[in-house]
C-alpha atoms as a PDB file:
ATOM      1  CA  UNK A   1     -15.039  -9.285  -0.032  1.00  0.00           C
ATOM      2  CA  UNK A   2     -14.417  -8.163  -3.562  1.00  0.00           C
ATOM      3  CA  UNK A   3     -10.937  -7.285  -5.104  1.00  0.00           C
ATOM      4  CA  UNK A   4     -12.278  -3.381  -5.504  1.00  0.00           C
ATOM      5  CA  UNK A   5     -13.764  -3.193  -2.350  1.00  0.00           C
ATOM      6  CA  UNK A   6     -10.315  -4.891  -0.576  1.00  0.00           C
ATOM      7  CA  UNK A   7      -7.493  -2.844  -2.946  1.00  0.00           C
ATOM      8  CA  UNK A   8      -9.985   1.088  -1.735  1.00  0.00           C
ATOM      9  CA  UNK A   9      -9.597  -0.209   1.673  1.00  0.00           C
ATOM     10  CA  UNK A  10      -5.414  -0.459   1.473  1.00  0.00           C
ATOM     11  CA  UNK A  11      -5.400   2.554  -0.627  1.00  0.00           C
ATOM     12  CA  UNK A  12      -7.354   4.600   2.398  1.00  0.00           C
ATOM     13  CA  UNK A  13      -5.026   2.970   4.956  1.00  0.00           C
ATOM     14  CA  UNK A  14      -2.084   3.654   2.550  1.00  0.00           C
ATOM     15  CA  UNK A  15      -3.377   7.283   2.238  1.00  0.00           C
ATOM     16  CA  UNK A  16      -3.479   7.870   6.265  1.00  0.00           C
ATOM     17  CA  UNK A  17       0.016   6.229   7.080  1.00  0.00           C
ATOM     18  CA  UNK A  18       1.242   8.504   4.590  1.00  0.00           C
ATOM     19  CA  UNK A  19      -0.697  11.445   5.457  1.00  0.00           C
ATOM     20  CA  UNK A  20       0.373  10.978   9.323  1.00  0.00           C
ATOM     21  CA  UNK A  21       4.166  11.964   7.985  1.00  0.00           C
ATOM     22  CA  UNK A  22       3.052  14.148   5.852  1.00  0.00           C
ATOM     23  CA  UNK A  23       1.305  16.205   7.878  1.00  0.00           C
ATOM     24  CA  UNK A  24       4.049  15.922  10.436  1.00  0.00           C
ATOM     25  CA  UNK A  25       6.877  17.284   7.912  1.00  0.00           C
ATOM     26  CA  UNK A  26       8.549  13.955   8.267  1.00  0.00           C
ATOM     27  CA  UNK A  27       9.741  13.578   4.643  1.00  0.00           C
ATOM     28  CA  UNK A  28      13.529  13.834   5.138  1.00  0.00           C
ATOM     29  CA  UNK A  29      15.777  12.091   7.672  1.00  0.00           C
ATOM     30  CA  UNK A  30      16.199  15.127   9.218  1.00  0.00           C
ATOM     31  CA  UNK A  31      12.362  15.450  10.324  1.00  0.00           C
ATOM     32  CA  UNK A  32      12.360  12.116  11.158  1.00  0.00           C
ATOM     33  CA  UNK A  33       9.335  11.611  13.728  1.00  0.00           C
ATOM     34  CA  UNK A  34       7.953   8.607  16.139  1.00  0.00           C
ATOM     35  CA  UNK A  35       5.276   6.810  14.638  1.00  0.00           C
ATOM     36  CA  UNK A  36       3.171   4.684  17.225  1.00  0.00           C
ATOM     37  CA  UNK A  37       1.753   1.266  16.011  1.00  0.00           C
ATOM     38  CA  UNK A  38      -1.704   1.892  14.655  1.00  0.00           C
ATOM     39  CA  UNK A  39      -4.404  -0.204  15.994  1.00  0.00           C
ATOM     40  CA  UNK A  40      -6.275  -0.958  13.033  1.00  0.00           C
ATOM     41  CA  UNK A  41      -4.540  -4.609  11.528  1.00  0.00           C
ATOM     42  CA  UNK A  42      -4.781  -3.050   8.029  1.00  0.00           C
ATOM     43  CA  UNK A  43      -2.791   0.079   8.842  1.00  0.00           C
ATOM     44  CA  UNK A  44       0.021  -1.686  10.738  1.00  0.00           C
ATOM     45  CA  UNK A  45      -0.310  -4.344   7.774  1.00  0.00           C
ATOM     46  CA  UNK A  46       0.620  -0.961   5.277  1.00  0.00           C
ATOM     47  CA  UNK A  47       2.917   0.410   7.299  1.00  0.00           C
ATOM     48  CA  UNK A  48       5.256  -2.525   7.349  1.00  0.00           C
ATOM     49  CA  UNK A  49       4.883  -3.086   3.435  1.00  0.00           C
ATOM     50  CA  UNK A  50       5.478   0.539   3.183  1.00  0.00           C
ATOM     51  CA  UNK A  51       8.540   0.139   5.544  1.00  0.00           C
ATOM     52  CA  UNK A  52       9.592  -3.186   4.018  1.00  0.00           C
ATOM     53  CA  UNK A  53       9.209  -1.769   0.778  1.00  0.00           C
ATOM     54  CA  UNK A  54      11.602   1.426   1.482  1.00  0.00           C
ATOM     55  CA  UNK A  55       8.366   3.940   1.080  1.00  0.00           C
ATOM     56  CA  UNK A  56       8.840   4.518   5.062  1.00  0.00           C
ATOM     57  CA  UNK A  57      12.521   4.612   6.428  1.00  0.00           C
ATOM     58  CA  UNK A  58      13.658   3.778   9.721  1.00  0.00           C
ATOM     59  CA  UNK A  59      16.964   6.181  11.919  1.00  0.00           C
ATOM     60  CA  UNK A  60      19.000   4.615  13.523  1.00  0.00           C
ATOM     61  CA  UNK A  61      17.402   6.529  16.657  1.00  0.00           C
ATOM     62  CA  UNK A  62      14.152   4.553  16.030  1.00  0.00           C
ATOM     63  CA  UNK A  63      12.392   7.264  14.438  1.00  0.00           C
ATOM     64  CA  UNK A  64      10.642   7.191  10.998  1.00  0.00           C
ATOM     65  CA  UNK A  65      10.283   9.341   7.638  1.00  0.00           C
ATOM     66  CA  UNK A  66       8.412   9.058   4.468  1.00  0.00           C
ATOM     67  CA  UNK A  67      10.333   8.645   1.185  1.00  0.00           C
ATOM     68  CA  UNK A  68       8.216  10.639  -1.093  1.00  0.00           C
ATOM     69  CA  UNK A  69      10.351   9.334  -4.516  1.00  0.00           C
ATOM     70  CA  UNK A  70       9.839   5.459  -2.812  1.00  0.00           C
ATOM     71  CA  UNK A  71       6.457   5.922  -2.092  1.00  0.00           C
ATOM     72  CA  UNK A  72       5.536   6.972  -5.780  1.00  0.00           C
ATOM     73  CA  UNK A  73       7.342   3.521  -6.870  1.00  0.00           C
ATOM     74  CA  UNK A  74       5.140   1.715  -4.068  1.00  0.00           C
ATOM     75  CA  UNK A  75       2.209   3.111  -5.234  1.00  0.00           C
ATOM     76  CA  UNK A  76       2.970   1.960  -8.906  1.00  0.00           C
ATOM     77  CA  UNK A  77       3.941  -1.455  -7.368  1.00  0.00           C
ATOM     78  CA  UNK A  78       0.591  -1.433  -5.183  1.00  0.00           C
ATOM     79  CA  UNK A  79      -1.182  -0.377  -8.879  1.00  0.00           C
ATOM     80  CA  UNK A  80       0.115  -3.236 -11.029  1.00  0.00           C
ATOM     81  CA  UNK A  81      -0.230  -5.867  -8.104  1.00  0.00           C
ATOM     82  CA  UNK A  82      -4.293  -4.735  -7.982  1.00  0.00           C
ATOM     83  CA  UNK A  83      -4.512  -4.766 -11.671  1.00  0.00           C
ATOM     84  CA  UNK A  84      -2.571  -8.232 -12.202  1.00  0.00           C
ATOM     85  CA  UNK A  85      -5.391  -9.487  -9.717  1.00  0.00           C
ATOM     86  CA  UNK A  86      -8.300  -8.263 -11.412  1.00  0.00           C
ATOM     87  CA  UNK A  87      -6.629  -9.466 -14.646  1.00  0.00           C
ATOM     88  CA  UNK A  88      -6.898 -12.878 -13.426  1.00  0.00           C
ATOM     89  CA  UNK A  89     -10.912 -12.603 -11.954  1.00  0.00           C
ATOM     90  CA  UNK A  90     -11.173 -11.194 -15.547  1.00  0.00           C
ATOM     91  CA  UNK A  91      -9.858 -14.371 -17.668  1.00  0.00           C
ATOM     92  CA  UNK A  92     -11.145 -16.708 -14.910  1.00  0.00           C
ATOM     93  CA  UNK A  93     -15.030 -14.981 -15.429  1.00  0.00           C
ATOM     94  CA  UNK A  94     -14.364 -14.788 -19.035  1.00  0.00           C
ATOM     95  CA  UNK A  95     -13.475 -18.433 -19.146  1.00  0.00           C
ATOM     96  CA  UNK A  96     -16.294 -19.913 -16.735  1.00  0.00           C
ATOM     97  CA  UNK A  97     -18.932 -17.937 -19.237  1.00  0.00           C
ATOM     98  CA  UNK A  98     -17.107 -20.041 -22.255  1.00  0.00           C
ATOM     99  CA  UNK A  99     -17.705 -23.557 -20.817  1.00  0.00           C
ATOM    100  CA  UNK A 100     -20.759 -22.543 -18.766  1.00  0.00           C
ATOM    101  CA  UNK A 101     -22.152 -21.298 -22.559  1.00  0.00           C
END
């Protein structure tokens, strides 16, 4: 699977974890709301980045909330990780086209 077609897949995923607290209100501690383990592996994957990361914090009463100002940092995070990658594919292509002539 190509690095496009992999980094618009976590981007969608990205987009619906945040969208389910968005559309929920959860964006303070306050609203805090339960957030069931997805089924799909590449949202649950997200989510714990996201939660790992700080984008998605936890209550003490086991409930969760999106960080809107730590989600705009994960997103630029999420950004330069994708670009660093196709960075690389770019010099390594670039350099098999210079010995391959």
């Amino acid at each position: 699977m190509s690095g496009a077609v992999m980094a618009a897949m976590i981007a969608k995923a990205r987009n619906r974890v945040s969208w389910y607290f968005t559309s929920a209100g959860a964006t303070s501690k306050a609203t805090a709301t339960r957030y069931e383990t997805p089924d799909a592996r590449l949202d649950r994957r997200v989510f714990k980045r996201m939660l790992a990361f700080g984008a998605i914090e936890k209550t003490p009463d086991g409930l969760y909330w999106l960080n809107e100002e730590r989600l705009a940092d994960y997103r630029k995070e999420s950004l330069a990780r994708v670009l660093g990658i196709l960075a690389i594919a770019g010099f390594a292509a670039a350099g098999a086209m210079a010995i391959g002539g």
